[in-house]
C-alpha atoms as a PDB file:
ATOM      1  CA  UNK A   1       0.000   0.000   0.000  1.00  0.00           C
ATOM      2  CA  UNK A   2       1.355   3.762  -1.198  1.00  0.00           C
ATOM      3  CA  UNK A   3       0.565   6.233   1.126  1.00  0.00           C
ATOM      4  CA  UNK A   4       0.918   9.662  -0.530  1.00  0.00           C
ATOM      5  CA  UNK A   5       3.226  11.695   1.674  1.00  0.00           C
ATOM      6  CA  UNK A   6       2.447  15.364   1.536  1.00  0.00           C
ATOM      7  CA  UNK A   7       5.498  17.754   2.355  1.00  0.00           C
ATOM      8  CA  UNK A   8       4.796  21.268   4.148  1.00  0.00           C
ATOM      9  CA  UNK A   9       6.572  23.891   2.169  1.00  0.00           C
ATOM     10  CA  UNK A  10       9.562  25.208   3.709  1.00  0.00           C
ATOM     11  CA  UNK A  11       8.747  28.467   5.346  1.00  0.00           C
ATOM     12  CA  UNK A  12      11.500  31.482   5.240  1.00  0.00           C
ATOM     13  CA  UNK A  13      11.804  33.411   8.038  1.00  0.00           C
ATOM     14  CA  UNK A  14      10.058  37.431   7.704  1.00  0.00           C
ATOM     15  CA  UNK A  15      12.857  39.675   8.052  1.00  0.00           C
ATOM     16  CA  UNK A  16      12.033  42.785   8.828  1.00  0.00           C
ATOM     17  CA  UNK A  17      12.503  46.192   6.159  1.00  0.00           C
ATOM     18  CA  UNK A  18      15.347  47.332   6.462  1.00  0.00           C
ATOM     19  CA  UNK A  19      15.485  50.746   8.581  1.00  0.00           C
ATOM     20  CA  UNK A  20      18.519  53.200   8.515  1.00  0.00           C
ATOM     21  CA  UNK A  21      19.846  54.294  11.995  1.00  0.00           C
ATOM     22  CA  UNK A  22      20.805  58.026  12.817  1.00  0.00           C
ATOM     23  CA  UNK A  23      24.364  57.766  11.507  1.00  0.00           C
ATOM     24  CA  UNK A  24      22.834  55.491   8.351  1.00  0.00           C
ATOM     25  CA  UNK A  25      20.925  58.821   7.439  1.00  0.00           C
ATOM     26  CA  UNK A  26      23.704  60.967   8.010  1.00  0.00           C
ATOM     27  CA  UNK A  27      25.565  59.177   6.058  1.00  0.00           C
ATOM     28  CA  UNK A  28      23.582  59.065   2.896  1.00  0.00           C
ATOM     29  CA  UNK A  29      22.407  62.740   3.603  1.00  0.00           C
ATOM     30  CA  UNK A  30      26.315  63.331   3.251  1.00  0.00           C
ATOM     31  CA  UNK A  31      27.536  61.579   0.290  1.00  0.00           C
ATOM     32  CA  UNK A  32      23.888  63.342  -1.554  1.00  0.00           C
ATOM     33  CA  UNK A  33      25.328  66.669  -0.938  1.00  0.00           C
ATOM     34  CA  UNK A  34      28.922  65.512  -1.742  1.00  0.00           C
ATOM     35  CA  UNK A  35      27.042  64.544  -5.171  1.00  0.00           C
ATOM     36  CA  UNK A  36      25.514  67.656  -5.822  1.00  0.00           C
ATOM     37  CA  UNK A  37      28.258  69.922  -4.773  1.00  0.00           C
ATOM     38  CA  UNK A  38      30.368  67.756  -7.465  1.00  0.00           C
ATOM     39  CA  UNK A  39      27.633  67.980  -9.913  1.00  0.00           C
ATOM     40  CA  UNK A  40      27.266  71.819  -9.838  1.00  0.00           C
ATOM     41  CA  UNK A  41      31.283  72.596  -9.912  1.00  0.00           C
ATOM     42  CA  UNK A  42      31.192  70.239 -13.275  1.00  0.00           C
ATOM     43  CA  UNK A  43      27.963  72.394 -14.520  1.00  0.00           C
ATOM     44  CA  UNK A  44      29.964  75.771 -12.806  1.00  0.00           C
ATOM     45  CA  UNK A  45      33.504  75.282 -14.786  1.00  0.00           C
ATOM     46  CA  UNK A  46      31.487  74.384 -18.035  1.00  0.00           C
ATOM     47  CA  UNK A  47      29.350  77.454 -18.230  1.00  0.00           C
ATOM     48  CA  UNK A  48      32.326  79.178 -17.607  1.00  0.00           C
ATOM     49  CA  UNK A  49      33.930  77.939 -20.670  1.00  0.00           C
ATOM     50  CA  UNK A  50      30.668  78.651 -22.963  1.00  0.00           C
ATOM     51  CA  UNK A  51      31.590  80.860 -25.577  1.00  0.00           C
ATOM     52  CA  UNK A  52      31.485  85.329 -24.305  1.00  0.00           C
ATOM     53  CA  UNK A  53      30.360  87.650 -27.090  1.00  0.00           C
ATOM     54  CA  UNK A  54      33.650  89.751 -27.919  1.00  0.00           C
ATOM     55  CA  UNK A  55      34.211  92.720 -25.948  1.00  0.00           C
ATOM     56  CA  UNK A  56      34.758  95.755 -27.426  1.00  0.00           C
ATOM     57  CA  UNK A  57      33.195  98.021 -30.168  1.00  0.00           C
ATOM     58  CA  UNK A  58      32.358  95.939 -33.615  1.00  0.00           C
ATOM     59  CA  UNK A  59      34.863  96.322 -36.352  1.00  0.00           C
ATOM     60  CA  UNK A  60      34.077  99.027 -38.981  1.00  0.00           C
ATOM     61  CA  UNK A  61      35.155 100.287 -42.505  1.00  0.00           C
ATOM     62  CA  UNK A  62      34.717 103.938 -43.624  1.00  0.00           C
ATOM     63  CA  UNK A  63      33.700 103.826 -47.561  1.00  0.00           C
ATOM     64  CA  UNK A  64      36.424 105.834 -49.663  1.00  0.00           C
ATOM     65  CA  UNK A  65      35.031 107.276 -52.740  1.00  0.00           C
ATOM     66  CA  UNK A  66      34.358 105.088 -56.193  1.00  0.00           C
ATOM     67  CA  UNK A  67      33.595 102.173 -52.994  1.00  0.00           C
ATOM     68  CA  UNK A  68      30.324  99.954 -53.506  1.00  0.00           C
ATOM     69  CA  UNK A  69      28.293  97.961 -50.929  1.00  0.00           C
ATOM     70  CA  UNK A  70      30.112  94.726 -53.343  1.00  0.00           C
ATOM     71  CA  UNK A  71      33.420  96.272 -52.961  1.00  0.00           C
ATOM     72  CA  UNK A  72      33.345  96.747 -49.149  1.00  0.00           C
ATOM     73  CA  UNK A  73      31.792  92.973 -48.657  1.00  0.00           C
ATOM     74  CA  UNK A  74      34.336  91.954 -51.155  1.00  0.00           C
ATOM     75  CA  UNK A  75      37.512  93.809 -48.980  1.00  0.00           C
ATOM     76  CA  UNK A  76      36.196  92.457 -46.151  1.00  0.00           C
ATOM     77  CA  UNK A  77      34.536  89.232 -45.846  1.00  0.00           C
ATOM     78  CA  UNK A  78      36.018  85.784 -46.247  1.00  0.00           C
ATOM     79  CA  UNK A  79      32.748  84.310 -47.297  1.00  0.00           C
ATOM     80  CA  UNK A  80      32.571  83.307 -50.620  1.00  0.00           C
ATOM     81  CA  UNK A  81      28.980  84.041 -51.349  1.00  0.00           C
ATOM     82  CA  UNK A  82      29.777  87.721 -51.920  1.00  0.00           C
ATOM     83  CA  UNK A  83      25.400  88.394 -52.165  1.00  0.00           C
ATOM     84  CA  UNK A  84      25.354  87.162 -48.497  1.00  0.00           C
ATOM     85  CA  UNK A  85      27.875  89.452 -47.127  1.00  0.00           C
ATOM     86  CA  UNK A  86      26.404  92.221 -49.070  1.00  0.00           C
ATOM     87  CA  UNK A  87      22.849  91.678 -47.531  1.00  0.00           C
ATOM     88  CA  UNK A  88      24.351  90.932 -43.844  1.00  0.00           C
ATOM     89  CA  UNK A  89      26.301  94.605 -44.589  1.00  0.00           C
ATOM     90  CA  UNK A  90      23.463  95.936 -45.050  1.00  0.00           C
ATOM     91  CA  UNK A  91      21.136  94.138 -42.400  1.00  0.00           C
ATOM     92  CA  UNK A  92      24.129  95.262 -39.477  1.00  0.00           C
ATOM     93  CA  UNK A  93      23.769  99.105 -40.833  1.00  0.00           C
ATOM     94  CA  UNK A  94      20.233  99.252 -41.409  1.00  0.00           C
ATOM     95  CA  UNK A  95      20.658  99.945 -45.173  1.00  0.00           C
ATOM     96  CA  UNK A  96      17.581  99.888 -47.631  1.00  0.00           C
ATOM     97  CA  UNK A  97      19.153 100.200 -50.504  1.00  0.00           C
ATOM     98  CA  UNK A  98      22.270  99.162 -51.938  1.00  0.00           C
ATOM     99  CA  UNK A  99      24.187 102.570 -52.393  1.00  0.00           C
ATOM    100  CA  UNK A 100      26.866 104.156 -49.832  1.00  0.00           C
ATOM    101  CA  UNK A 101      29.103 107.266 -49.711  1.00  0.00           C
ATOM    102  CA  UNK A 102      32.366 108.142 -49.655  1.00  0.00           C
ATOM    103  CA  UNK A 103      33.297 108.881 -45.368  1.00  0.00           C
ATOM    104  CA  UNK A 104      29.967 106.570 -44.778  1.00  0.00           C
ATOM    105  CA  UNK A 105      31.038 104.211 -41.501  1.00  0.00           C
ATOM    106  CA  UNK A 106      29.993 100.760 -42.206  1.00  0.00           C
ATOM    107  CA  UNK A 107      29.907  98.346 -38.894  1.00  0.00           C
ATOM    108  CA  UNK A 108      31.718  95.120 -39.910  1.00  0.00           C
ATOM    109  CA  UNK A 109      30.386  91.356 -38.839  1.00  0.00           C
ATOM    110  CA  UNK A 110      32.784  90.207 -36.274  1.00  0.00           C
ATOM    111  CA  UNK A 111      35.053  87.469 -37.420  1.00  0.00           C
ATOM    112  CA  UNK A 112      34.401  83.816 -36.507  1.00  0.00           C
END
């Protein structure tokens, strides 16, 4: 005859959650503020690297006689669309039109 033998499954013990003590806080309080103090020099040296607008009054041209707006883009811009130095001459001196005259000051874009 088989009996059928039934086994009780095993039981763990209950631990209990795990609770920090005073120092245990202090501790993690402490290394958090360690963390952020490192985090915000890292975030503090690179915004002081980001790039400063040049100091200083822009760089400017005065137009000698026989000069056009193409001749003055053409002295002085490296670009080699000459139409879009020509229109940012004029967009940085508020020019309408495309004519200038001799002893006119031109502001200059600042070199990149």
């Amino acid at each position: 005859m088989v009996t059928d033998v039934v086994v009780a499954p095993r039981m763990q013990p209950v631990q209990p959650p795990l609770r920090l003590t005073r120092r245990g806080r202090a501790v993690v309080l402490g290394f958090l503020v360690v963390l952020a103090s490192l985090a915000s020099a890292v975030l503090f040296t690179t915004a002081s690297r980001a790039e400063q607008p040049p100091a200083g009054p822009p760089p400017s041209i005065v137009v000698r006689p026989g000069d056009t707006l193409w001749d003055v883009a053409a002295r002085t811009s490296s670009r080699r669309d000459g139409q879009a130095a020509v229109e940012e001459l004029r967009r940085l001196n508020g020019l309408s039109g495309y004519g200038v005259h001799p002893g006119d000051v031109l502001i200059l874009p600042r070199a990149t």
